[in-house]
PDB file of N, CA and C in Angstrom:
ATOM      1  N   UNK A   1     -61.339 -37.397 -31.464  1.00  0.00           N
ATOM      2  CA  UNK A   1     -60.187 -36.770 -32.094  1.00  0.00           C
ATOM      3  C   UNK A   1     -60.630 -36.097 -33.390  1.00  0.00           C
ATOM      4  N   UNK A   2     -60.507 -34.844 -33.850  1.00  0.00           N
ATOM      5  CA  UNK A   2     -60.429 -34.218 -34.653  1.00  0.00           C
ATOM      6  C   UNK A   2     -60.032 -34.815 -35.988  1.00  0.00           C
ATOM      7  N   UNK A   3     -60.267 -34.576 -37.343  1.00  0.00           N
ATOM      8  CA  UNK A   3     -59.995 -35.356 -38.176  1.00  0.00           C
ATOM      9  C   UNK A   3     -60.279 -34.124 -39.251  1.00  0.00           C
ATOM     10  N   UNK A   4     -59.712 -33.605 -40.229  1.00  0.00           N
ATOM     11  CA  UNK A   4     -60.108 -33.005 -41.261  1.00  0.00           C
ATOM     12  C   UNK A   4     -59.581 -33.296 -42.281  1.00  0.00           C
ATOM     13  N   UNK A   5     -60.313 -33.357 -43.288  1.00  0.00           N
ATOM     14  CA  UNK A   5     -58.850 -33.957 -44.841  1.00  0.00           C
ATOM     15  C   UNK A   5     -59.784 -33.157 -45.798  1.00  0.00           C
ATOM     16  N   UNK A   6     -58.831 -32.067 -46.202  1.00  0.00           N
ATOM     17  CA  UNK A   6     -59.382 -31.086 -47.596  1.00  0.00           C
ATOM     18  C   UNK A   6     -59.400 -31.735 -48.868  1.00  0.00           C
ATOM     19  N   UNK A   7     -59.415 -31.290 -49.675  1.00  0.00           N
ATOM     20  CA  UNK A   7     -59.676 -31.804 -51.399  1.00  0.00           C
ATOM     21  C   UNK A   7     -60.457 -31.084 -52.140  1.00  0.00           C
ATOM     22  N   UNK A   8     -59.854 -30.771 -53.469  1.00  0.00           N
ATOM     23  CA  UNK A   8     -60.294 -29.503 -54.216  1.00  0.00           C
ATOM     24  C   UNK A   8     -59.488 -29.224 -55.133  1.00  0.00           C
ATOM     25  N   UNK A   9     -58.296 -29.023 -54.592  1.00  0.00           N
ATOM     26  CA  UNK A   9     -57.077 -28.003 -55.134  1.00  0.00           C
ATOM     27  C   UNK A   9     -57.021 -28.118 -56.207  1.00  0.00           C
ATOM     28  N   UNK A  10     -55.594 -27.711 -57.007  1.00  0.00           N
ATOM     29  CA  UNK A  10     -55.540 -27.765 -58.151  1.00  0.00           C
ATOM     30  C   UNK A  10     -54.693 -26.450 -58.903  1.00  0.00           C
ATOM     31  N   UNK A  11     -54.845 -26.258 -60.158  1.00  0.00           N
ATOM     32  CA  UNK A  11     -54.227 -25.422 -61.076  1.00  0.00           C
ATOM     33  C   UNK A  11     -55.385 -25.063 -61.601  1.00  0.00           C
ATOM     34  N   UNK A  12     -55.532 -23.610 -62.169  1.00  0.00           N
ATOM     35  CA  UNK A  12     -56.477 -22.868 -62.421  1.00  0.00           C
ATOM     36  C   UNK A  12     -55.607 -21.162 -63.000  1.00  0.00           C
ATOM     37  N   UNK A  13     -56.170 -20.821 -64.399  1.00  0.00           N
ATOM     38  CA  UNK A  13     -55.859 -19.872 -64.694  1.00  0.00           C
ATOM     39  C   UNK A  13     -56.577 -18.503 -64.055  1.00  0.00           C
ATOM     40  N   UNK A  14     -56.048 -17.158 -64.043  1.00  0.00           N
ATOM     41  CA  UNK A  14     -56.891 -16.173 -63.372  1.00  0.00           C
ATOM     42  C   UNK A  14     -57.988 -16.145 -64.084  1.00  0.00           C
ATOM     43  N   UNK A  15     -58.900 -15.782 -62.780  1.00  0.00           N
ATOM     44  CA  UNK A  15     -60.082 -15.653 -63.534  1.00  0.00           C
ATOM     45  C   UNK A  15     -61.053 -17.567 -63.653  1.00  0.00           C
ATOM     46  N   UNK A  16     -60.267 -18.356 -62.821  1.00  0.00           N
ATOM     47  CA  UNK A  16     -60.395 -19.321 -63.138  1.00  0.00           C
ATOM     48  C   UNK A  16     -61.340 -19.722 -61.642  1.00  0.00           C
ATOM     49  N   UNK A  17     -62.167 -20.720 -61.418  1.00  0.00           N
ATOM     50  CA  UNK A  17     -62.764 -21.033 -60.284  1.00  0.00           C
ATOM     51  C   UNK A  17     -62.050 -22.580 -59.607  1.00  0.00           C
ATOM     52  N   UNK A  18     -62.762 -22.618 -58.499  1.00  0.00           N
ATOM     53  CA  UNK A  18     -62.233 -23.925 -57.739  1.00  0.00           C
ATOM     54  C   UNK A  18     -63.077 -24.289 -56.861  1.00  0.00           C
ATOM     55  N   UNK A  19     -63.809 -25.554 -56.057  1.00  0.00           N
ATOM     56  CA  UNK A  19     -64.402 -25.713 -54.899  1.00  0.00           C
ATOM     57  C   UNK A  19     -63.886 -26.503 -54.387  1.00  0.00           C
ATOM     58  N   UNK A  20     -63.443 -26.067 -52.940  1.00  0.00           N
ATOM     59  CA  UNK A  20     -62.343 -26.454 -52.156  1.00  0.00           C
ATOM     60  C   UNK A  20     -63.819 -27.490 -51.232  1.00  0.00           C
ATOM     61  N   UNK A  21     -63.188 -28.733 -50.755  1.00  0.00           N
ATOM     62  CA  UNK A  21     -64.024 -29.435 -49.445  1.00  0.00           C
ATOM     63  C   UNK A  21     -62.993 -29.943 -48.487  1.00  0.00           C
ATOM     64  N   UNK A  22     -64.091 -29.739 -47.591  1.00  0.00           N
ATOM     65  CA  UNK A  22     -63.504 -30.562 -46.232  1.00  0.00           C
ATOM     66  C   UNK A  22     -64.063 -31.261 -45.445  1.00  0.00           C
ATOM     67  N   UNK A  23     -63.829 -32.721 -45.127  1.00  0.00           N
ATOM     68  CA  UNK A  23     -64.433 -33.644 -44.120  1.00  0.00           C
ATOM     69  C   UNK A  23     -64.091 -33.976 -43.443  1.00  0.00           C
ATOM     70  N   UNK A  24     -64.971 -33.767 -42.201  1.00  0.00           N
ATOM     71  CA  UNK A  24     -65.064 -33.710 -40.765  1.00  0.00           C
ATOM     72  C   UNK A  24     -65.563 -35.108 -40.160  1.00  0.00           C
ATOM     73  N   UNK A  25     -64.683 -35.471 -39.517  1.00  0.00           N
ATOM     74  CA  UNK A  25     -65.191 -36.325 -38.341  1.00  0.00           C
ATOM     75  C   UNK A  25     -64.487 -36.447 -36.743  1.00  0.00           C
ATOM     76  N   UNK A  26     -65.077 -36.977 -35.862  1.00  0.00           N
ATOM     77  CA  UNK A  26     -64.206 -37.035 -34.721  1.00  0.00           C
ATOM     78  C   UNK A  26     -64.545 -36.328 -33.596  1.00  0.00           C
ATOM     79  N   UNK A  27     -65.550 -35.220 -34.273  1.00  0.00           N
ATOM     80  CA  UNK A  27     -66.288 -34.280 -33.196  1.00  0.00           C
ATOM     81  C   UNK A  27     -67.817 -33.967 -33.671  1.00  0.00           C
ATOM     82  N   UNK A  28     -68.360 -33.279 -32.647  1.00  0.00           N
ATOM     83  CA  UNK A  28     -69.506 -32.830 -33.214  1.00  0.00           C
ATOM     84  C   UNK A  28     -69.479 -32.017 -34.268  1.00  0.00           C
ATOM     85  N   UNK A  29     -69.496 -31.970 -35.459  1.00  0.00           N
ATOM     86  CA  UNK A  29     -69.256 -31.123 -36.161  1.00  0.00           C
ATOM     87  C   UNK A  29     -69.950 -29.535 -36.151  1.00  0.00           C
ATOM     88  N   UNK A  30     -71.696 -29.722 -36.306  1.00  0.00           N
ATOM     89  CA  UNK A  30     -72.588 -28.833 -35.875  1.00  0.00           C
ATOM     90  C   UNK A  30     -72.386 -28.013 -35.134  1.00  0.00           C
ATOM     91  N   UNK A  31     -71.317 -28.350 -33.661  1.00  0.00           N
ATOM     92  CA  UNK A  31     -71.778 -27.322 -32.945  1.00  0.00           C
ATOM     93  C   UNK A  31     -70.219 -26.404 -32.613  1.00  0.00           C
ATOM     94  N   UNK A  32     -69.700 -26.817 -33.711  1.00  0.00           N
ATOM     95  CA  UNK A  32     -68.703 -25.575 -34.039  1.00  0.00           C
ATOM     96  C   UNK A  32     -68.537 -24.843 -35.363  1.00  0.00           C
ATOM     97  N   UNK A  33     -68.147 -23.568 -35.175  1.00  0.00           N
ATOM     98  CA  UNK A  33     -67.634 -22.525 -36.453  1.00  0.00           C
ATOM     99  C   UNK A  33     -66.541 -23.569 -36.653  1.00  0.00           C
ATOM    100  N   UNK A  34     -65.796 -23.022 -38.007  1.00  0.00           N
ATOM    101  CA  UNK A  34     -65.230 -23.787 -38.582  1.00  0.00           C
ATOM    102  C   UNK A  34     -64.598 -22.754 -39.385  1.00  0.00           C
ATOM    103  N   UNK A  35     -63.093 -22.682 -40.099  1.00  0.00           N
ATOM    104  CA  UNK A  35     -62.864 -21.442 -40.358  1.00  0.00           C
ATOM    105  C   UNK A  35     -61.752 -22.348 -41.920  1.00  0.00           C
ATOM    106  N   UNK A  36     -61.921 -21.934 -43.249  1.00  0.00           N
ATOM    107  CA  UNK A  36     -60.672 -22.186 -43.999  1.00  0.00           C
ATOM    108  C   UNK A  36     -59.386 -20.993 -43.789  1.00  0.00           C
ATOM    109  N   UNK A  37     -58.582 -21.477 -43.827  1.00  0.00           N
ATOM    110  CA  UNK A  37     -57.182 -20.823 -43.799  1.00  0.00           C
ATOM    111  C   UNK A  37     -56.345 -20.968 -44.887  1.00  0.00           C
ATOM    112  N   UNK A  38     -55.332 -20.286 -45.293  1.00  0.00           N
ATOM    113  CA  UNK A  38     -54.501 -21.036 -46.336  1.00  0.00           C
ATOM    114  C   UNK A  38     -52.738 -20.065 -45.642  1.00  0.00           C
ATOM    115  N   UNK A  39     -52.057 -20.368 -46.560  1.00  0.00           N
ATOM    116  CA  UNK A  39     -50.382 -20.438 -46.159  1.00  0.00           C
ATOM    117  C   UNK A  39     -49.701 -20.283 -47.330  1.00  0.00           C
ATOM    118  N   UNK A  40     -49.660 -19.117 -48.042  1.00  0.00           N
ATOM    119  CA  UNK A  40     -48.570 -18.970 -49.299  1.00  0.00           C
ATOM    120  C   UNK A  40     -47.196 -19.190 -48.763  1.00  0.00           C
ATOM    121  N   UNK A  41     -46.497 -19.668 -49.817  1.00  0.00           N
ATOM    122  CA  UNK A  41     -45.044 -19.621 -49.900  1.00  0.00           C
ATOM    123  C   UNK A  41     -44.299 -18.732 -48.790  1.00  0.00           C
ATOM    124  N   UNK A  42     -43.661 -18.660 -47.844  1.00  0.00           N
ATOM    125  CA  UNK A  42     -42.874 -17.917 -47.143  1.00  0.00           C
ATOM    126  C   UNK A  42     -43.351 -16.535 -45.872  1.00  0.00           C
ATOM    127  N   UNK A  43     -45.121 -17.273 -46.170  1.00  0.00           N
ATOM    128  CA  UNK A  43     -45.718 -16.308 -45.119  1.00  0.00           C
ATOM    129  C   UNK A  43     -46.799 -16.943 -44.238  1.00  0.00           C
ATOM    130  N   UNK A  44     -47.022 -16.828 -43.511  1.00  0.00           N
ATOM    131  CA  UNK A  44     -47.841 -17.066 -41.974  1.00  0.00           C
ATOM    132  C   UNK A  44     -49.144 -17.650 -42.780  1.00  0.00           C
ATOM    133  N   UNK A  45     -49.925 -18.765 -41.733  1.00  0.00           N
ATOM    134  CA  UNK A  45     -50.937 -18.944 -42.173  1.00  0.00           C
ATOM    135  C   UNK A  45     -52.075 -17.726 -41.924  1.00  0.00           C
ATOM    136  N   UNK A  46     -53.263 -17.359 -42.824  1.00  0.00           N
ATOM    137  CA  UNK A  46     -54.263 -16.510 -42.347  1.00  0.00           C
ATOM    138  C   UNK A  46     -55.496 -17.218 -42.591  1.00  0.00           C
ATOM    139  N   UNK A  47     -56.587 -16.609 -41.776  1.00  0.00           N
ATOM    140  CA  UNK A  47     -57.953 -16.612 -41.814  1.00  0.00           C
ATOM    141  C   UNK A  47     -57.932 -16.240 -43.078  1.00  0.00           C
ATOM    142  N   UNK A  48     -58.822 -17.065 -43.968  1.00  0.00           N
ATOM    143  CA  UNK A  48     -59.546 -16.756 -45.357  1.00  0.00           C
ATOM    144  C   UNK A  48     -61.523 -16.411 -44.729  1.00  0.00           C
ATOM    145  N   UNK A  49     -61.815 -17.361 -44.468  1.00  0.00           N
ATOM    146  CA  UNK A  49     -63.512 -17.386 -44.068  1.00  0.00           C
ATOM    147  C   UNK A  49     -63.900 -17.983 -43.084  1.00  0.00           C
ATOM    148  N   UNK A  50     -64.761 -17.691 -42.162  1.00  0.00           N
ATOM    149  CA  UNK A  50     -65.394 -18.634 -41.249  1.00  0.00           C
ATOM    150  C   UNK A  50     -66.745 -18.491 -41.244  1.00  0.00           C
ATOM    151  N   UNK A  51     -67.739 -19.471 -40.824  1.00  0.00           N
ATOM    152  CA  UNK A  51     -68.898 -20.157 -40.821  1.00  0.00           C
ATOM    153  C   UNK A  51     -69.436 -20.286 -39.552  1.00  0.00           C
ATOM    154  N   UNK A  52     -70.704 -19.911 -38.957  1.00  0.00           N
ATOM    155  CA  UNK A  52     -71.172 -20.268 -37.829  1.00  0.00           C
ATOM    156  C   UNK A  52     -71.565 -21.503 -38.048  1.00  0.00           C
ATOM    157  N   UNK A  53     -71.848 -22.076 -36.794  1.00  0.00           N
ATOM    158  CA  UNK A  53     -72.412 -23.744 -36.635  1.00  0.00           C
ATOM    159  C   UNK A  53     -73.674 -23.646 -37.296  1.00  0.00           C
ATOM    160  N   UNK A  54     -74.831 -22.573 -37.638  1.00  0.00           N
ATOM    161  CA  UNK A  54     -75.569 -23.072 -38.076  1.00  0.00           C
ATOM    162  C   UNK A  54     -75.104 -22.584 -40.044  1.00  0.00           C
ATOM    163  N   UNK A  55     -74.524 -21.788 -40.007  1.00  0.00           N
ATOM    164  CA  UNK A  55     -74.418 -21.558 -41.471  1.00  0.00           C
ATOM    165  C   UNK A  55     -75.242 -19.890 -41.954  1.00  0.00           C
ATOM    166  N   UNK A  56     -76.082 -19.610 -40.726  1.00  0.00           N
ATOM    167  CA  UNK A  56     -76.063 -18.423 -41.183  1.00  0.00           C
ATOM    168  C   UNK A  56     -75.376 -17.075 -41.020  1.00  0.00           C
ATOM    169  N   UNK A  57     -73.921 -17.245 -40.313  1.00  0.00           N
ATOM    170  CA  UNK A  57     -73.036 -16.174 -40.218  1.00  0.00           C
ATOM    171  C   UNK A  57     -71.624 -16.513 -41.018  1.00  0.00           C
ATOM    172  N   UNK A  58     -71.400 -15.895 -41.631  1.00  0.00           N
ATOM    173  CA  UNK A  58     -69.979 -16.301 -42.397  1.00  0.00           C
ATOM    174  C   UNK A  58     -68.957 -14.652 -42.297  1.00  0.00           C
ATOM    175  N   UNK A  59     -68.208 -14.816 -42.068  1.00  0.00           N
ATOM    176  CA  UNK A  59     -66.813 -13.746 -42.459  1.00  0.00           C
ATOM    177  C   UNK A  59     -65.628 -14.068 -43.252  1.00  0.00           C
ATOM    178  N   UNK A  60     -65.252 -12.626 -43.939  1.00  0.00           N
ATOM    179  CA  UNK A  60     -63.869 -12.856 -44.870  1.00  0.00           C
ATOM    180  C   UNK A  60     -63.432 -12.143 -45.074  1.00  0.00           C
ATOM    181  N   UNK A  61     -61.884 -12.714 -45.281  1.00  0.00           N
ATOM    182  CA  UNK A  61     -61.339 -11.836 -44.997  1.00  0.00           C
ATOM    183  C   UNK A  61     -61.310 -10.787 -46.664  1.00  0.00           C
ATOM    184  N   UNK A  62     -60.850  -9.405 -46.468  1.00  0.00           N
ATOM    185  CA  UNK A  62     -61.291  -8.706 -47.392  1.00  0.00           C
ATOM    186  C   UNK A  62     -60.448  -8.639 -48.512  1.00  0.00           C
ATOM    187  N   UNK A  63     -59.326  -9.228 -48.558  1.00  0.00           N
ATOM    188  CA  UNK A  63     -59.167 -10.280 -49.889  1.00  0.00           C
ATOM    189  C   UNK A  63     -59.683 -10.615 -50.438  1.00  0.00           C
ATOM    190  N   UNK A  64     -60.375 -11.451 -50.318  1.00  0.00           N
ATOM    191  CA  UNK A  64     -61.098 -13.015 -50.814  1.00  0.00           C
ATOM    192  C   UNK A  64     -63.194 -12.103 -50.547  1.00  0.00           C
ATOM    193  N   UNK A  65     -63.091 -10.903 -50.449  1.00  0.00           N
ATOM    194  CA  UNK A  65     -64.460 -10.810 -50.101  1.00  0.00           C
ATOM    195  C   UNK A  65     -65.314 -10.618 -51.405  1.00  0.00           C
ATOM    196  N   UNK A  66     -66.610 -11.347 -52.116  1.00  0.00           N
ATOM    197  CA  UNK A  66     -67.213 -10.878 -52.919  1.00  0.00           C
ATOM    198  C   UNK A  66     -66.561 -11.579 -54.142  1.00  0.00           C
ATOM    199  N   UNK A  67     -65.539 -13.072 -53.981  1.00  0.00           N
ATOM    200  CA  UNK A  67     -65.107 -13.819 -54.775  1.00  0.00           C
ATOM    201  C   UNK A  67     -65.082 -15.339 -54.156  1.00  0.00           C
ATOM    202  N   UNK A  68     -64.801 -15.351 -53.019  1.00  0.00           N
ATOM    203  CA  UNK A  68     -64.988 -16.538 -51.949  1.00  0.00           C
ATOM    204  C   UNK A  68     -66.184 -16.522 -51.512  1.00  0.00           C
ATOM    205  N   UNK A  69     -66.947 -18.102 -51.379  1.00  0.00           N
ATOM    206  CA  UNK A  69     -68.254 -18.014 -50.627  1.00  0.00           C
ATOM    207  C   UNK A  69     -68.239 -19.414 -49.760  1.00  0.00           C
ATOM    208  N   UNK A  70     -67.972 -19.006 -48.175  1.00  0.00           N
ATOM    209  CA  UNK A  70     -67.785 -20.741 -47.448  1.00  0.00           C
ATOM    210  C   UNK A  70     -69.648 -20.988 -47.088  1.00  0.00           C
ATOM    211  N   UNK A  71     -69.241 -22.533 -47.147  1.00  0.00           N
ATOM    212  CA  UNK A  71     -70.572 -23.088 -46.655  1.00  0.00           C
ATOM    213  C   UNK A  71     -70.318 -24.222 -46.066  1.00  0.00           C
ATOM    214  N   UNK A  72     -71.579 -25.093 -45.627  1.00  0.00           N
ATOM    215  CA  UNK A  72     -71.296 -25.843 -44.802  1.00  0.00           C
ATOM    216  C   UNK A  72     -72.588 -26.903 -44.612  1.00  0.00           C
ATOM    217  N   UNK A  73     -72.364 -28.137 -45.145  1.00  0.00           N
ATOM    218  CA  UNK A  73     -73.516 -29.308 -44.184  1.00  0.00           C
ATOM    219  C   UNK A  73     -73.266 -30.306 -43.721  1.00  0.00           C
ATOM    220  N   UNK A  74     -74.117 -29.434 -42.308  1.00  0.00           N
ATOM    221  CA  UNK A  74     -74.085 -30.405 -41.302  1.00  0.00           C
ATOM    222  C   UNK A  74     -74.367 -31.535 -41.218  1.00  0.00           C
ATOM    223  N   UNK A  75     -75.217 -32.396 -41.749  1.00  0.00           N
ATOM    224  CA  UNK A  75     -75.534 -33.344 -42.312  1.00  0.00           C
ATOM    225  C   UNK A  75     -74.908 -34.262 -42.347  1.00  0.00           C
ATOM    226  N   UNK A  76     -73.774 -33.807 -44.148  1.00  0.00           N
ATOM    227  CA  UNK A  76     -72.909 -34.549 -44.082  1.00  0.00           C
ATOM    228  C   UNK A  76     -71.311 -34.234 -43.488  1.00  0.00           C
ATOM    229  N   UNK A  77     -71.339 -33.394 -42.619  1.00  0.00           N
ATOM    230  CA  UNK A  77     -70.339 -33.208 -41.758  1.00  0.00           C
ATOM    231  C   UNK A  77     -69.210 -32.196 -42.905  1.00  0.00           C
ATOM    232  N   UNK A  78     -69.780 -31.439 -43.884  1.00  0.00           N
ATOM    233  CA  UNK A  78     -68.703 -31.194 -44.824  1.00  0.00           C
ATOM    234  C   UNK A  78     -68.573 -29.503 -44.860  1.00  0.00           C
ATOM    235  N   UNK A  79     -67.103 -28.996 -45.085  1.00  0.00           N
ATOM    236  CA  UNK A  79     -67.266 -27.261 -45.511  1.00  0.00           C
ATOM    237  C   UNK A  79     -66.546 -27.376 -46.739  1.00  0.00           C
ATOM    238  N   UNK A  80     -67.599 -26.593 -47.272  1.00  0.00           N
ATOM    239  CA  UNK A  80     -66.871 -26.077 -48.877  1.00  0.00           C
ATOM    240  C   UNK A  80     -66.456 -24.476 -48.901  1.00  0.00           C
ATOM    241  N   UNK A  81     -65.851 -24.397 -50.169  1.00  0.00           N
ATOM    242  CA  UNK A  81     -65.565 -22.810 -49.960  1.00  0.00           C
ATOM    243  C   UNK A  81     -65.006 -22.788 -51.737  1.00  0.00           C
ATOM    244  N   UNK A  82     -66.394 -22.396 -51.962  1.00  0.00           N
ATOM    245  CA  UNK A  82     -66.227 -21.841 -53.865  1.00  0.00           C
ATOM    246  C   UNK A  82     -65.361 -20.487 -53.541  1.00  0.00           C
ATOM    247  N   UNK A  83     -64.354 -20.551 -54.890  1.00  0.00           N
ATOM    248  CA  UNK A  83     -63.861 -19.402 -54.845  1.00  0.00           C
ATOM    249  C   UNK A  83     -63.853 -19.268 -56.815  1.00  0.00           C
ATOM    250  N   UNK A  84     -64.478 -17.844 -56.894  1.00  0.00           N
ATOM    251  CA  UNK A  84     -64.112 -17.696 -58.323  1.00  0.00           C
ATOM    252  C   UNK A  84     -63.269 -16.557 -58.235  1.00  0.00           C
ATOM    253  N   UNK A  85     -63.576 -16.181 -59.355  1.00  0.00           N
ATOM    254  CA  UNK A  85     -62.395 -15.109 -59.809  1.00  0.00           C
ATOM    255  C   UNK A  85     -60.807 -15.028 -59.360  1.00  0.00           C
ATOM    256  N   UNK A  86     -60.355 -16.199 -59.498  1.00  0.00           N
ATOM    257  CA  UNK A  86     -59.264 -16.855 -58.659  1.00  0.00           C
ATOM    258  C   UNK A  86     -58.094 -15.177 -59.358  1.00  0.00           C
ATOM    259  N   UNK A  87     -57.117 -14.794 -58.480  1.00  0.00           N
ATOM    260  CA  UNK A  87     -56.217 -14.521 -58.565  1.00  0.00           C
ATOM    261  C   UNK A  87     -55.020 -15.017 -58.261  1.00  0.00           C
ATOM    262  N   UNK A  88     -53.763 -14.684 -58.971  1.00  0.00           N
ATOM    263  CA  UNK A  88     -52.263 -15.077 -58.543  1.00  0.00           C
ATOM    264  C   UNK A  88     -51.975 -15.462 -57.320  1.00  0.00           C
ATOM    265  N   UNK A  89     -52.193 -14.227 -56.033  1.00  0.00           N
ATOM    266  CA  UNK A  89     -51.948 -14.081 -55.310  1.00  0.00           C
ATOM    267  C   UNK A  89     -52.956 -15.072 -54.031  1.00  0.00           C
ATOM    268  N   UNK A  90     -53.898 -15.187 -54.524  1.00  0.00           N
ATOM    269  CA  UNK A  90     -54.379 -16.968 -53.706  1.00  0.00           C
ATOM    270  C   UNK A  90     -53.966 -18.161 -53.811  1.00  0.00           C
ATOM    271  N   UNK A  91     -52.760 -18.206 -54.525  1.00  0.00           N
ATOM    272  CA  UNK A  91     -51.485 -19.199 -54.817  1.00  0.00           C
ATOM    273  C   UNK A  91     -51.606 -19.851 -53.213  1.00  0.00           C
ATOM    274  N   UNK A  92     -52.051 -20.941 -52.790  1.00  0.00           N
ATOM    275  CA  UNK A  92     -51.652 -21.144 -51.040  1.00  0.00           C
ATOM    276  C   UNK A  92     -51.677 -22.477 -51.000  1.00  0.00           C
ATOM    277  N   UNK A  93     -51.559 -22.968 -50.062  1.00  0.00           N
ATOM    278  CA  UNK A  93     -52.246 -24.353 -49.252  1.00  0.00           C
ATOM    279  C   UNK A  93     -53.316 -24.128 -48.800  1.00  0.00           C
ATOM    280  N   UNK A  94     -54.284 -24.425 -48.982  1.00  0.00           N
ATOM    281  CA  UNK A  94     -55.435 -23.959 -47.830  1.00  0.00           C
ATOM    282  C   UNK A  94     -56.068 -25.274 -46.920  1.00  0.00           C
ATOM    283  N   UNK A  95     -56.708 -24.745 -45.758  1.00  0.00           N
ATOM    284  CA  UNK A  95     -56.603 -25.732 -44.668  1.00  0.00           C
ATOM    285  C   UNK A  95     -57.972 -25.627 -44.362  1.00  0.00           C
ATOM    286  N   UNK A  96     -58.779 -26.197 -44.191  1.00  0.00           N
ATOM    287  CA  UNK A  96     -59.717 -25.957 -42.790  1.00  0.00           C
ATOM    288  C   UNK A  96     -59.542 -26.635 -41.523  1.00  0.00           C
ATOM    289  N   UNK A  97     -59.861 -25.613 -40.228  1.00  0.00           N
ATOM    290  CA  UNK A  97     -59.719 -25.768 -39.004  1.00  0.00           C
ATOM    291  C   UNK A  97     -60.451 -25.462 -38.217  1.00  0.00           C
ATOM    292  N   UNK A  98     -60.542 -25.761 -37.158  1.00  0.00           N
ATOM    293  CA  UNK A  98     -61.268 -25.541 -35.844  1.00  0.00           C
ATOM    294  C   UNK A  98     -60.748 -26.443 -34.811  1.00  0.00           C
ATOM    295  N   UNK A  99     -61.188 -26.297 -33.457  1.00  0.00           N
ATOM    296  CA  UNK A  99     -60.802 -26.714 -32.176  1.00  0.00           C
ATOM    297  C   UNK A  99     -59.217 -27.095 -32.125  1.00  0.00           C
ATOM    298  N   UNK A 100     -58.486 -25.978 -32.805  1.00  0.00           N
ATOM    299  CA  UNK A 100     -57.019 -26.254 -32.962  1.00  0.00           C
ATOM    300  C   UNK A 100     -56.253 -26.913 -33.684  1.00  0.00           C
ATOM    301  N   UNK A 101     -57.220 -27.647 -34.303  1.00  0.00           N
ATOM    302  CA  UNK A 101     -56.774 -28.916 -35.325  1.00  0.00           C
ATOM    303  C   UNK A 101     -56.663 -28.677 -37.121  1.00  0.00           C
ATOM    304  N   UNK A 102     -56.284 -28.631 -37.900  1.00  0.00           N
ATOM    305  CA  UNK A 102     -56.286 -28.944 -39.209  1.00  0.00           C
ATOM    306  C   UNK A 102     -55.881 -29.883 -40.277  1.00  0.00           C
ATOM    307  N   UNK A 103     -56.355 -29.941 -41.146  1.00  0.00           N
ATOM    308  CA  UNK A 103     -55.956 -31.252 -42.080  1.00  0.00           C
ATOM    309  C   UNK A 103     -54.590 -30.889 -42.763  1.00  0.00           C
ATOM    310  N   UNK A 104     -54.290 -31.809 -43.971  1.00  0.00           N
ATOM    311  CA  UNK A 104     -53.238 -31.476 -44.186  1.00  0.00           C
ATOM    312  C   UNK A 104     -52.649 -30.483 -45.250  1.00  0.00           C
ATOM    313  N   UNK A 105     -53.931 -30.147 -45.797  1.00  0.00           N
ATOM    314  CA  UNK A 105     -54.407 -29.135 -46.778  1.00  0.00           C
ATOM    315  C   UNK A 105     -54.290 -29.382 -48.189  1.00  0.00           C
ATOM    316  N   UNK A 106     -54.579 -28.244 -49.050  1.00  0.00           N
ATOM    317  CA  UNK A 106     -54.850 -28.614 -50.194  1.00  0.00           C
ATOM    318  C   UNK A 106     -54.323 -27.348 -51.201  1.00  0.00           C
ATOM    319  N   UNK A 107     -53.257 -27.928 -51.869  1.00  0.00           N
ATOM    320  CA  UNK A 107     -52.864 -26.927 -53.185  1.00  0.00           C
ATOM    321  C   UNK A 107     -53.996 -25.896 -54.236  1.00  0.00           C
ATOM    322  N   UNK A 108     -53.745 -25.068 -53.797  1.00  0.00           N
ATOM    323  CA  UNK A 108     -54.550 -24.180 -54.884  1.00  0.00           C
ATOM    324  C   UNK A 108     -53.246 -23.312 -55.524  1.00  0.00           C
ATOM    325  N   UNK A 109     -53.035 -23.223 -57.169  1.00  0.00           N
ATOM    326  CA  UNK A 109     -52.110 -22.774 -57.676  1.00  0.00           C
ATOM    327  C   UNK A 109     -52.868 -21.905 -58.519  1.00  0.00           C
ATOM    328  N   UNK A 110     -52.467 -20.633 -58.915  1.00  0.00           N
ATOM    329  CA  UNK A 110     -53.147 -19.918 -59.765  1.00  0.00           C
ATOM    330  C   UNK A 110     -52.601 -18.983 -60.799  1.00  0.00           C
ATOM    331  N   UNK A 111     -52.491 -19.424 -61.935  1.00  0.00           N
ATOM    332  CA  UNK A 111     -51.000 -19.349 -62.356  1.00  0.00           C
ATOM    333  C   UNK A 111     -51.172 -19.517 -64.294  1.00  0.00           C
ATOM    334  N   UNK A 112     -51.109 -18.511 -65.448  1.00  0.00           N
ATOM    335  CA  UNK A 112     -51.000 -18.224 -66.451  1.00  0.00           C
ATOM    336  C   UNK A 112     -50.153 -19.047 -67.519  1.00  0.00           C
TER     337      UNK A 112
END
């Protein structure tokens, strides 16, 4: 069974940073991509970044591109996802997911 539980979040002024984690258990972790998501106030969840199983392919979305950086060890079964240059508008829940499943996420507020 799938298992993810984020931790990170927080309050942060613009311009402010954060490193979001997530731990995995329940599956092989390794031999899946793995993708963070987040869910502002009153709108649909979206793809923020995803990660190949080994860590050397990542995508993002072009929001978050060239301020977000996801990573990932396998190791210890964990994905992070530094984000600096935080803006307003990354105000979300953010989640990580894969094989359909997600945790229960984690407050990121960004806010003056």
């Amino acid at each position: 069974q799938v298992h993810l539980v984020e931790s990170g979040g927080g309050m942060v002024q613009p311009g402010g940073s954060l490193r979001l984690s997530c731990a995995a258990s329940g599956f092989n972790f390794s031999s899946y991509a793995i993708t963070w998501y987040r869910q502002a106030p009153g709108k649909e969840r979206e793809p923020v970044a995803t990660i190949s199983t080994t860590g050397r392919s990542t995508n993002y979305a072009d929001s978050v591109k060239g301020r977000f950086t996801i990573s990932r060890d396998n190791a210890k079964e964990m994905l992070y996802l530094q984000m600096n240059n935080l803006k307003p508008e990354d105000t979300a829940v953010y989640y990580c997911g894969t094989l359909g499943a997600w945790g229960q996420g984690t407050q990121v507020t960004v806010s003056s």
